[in-house]
C-alpha atoms as a PDB file:
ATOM      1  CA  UNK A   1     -14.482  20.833  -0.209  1.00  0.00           C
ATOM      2  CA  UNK A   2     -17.366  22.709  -1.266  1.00  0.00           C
ATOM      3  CA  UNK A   3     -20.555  21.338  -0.132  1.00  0.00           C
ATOM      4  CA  UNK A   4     -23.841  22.277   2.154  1.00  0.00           C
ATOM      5  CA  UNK A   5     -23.199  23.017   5.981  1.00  0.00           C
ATOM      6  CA  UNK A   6     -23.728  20.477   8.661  1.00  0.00           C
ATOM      7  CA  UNK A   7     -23.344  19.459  12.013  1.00  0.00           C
ATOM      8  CA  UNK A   8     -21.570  16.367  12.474  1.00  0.00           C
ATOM      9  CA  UNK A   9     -22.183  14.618  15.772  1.00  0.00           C
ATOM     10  CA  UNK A  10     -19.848  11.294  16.723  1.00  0.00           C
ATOM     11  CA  UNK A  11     -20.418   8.970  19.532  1.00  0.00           C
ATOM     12  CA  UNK A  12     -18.010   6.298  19.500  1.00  0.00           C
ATOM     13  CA  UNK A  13     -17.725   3.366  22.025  1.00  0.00           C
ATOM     14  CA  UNK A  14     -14.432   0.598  22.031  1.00  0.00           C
ATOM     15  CA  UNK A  15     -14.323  -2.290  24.161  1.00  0.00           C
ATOM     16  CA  UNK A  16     -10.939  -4.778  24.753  1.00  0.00           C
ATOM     17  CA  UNK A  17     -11.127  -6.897  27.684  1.00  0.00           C
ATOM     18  CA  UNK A  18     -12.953  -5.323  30.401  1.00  0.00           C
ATOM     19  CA  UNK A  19     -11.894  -2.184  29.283  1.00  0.00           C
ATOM     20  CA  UNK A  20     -14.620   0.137  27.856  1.00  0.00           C
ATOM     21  CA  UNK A  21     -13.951   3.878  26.681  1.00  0.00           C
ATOM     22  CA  UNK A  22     -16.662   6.278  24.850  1.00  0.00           C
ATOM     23  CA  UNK A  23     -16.344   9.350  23.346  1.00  0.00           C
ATOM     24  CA  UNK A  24     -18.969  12.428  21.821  1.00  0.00           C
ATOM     25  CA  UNK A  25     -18.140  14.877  19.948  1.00  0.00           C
ATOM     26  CA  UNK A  26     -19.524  17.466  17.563  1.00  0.00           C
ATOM     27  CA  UNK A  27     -18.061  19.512  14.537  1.00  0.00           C
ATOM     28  CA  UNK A  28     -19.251  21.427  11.672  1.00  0.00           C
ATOM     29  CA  UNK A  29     -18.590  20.263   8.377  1.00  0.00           C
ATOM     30  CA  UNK A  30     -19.735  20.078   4.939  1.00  0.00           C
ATOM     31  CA  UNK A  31     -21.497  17.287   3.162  1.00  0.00           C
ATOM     32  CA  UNK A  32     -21.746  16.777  -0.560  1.00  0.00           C
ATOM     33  CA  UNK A  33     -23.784  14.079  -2.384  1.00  0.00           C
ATOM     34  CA  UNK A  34     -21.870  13.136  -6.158  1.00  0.00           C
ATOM     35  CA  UNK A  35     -23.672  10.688  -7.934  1.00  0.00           C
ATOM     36  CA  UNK A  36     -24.313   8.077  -5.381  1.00  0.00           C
ATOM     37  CA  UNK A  37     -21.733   8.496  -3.087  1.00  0.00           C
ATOM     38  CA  UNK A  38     -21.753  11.053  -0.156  1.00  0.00           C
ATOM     39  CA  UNK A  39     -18.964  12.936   0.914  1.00  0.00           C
ATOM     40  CA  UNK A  40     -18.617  14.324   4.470  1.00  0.00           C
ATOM     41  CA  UNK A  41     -15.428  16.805   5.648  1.00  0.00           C
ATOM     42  CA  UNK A  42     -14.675  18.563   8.722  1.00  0.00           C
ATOM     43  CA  UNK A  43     -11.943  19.359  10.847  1.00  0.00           C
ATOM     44  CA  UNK A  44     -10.605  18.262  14.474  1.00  0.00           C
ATOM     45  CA  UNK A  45      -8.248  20.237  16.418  1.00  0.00           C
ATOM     46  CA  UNK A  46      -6.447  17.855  18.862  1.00  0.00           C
ATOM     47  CA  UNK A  47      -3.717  18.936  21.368  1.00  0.00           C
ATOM     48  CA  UNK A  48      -1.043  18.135  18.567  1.00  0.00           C
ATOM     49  CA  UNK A  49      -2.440  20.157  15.885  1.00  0.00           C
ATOM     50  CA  UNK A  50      -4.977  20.239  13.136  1.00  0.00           C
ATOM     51  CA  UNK A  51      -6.727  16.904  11.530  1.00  0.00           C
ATOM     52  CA  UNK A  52      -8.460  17.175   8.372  1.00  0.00           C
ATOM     53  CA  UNK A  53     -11.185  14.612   8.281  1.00  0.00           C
ATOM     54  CA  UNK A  54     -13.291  13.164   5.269  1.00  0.00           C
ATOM     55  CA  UNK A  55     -15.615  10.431   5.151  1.00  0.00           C
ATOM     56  CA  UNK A  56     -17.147   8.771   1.944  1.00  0.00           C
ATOM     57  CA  UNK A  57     -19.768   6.398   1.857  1.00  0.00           C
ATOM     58  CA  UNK A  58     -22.538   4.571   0.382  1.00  0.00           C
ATOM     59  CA  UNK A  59     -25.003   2.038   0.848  1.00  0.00           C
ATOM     60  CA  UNK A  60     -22.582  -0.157   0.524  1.00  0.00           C
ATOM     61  CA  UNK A  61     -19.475   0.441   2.416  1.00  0.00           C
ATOM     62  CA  UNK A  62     -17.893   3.713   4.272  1.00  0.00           C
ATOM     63  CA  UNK A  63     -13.981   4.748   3.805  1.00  0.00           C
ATOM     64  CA  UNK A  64     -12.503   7.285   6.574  1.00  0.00           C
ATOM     65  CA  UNK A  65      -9.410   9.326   5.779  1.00  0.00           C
ATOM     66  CA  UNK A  66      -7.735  11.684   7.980  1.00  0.00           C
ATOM     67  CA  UNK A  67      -4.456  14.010   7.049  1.00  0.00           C
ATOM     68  CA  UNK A  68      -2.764  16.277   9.359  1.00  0.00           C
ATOM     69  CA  UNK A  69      -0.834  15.430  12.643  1.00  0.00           C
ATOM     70  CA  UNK A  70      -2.217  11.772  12.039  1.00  0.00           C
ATOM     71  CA  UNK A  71      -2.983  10.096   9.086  1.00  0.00           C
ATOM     72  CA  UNK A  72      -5.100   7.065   8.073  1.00  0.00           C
ATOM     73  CA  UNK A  73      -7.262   6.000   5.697  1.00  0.00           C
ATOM     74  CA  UNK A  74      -9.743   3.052   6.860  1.00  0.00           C
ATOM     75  CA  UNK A  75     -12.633   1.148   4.819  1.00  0.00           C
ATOM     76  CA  UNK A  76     -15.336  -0.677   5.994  1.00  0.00           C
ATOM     77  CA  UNK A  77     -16.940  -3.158   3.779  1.00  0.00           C
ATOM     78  CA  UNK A  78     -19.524  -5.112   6.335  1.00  0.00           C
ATOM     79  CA  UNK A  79     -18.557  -8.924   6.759  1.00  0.00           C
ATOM     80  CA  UNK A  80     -15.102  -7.930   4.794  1.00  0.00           C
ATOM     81  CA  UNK A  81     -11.381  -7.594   6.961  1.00  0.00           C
ATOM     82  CA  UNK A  82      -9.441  -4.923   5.207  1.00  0.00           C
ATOM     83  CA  UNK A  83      -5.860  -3.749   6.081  1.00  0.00           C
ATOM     84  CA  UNK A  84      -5.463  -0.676   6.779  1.00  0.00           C
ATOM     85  CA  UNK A  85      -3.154   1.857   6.942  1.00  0.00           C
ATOM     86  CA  UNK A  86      -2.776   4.119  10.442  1.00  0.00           C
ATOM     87  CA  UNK A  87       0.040   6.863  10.048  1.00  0.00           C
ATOM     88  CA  UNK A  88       1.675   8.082  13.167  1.00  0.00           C
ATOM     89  CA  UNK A  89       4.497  10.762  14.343  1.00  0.00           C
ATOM     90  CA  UNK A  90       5.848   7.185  15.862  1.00  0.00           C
ATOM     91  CA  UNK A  91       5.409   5.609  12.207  1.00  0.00           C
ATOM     92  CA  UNK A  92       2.961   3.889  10.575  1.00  0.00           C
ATOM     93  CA  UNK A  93       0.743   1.030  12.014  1.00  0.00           C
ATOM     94  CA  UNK A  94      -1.175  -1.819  10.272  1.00  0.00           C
ATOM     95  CA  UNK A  95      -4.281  -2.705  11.261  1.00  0.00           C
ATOM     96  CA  UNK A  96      -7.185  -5.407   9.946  1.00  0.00           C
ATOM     97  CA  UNK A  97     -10.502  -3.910  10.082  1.00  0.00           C
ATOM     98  CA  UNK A  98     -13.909  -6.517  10.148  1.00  0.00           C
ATOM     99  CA  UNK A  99     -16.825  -4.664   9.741  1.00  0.00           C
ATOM    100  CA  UNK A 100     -19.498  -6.597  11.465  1.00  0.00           C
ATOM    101  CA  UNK A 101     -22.648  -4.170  10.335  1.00  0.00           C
ATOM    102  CA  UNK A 102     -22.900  -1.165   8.337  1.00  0.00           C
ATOM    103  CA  UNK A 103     -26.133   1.086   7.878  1.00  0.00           C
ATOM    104  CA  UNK A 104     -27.203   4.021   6.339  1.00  0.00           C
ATOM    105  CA  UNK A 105     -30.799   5.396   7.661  1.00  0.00           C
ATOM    106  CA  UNK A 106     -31.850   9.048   6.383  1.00  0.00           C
ATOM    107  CA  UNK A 107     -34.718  11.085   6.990  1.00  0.00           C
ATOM    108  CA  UNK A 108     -35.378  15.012   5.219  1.00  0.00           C
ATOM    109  CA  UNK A 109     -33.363  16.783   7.851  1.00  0.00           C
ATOM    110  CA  UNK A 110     -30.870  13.432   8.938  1.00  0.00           C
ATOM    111  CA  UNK A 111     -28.457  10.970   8.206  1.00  0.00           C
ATOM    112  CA  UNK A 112     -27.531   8.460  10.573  1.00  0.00           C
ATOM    113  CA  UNK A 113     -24.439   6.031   9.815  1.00  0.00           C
ATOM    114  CA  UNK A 114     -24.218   2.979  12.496  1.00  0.00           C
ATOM    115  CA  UNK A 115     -20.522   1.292  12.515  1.00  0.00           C
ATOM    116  CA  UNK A 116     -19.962  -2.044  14.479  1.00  0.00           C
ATOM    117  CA  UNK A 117     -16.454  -3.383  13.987  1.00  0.00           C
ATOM    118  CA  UNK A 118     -13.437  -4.707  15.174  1.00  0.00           C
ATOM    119  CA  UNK A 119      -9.739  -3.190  14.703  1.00  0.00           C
ATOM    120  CA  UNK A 120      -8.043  -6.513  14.979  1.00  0.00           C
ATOM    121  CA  UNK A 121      -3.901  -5.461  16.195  1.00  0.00           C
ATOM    122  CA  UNK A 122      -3.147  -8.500  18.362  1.00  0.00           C
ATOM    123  CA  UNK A 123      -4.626 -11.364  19.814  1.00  0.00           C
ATOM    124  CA  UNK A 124      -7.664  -9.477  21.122  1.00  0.00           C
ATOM    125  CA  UNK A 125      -9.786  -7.439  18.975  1.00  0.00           C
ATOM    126  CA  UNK A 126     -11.038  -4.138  19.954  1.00  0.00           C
ATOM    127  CA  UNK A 127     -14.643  -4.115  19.624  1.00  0.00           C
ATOM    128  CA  UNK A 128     -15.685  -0.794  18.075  1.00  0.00           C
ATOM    129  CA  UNK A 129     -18.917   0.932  17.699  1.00  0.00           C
ATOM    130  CA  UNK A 130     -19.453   4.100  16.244  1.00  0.00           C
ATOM    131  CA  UNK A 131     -22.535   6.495  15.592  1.00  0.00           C
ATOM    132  CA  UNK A 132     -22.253   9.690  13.027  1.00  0.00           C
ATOM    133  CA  UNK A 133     -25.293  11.688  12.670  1.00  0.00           C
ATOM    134  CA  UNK A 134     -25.052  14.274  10.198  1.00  0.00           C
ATOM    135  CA  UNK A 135     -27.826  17.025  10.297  1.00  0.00           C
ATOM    136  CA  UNK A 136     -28.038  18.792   7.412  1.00  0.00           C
ATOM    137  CA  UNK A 137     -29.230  22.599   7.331  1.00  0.00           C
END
């Protein structure tokens, strides 16, 4: 995808019982802006092979889709459960997604995207947070 260079940097936190994991981590992409919708691509290499990696969004809701060694595709509409689709070399998983909050903030050089949901697979939700930062330049 053709687009302006970026660094991309993701902090995200999950929670299930008293189990509590976090993650940061940084990649260069590209980001695009097409008539009111943003597009944001970059690629993670993971110990199984390549992931390509593109995020849309809005004001309004954000949609995640990843193709490579794993493949998913995951929207977040806030106070909205959506089934998703989670694609596996073990096969493919169904999850429920609730957004609980959704926001866009930007500033000249920034834009930050603040995720709180839940990936609901069983009888206890995982309680997901996630932080992109996308700094443009």
């Amino acid at each position: 995808m053709a687009g302006n260079k970026c660094t991309i940097n993701l902090l995200s936190k999950q929670k299930m019982g008293g189990e509590q994991e976090q993650n940061q981590e940084s990649y260069s992409g590209s980001f695009m802006d097409r008539e009111g919708k943003r597009f944001l691509s970059y690629k993670r290499i993971t110990e199984d092979g390549q992931i390509d990696c593109l995020i849309a969004f809005d004001r309004k809701s954000l949609t995640m889709t990843q193709k490579g060694v794993l493949n998913s595709k995951l929207e977040l509409i806030p106070g909205t459960k959506t089934r998703n689709v989670y694609g596996t070399p073990m096969g493919d998983l169904s999850i429920q997604i609730y957004t609980r909050h959704y926001q866009v903030i930007e500033t000249q050089m920034t834009i930050k995207i603040l995720l709180d949901y839940d990936i609901v697979t069983g009888a206890e939700p995982i309680e997901t947070s996630m932080d992109i930062e996308i700094i443009l330049g």
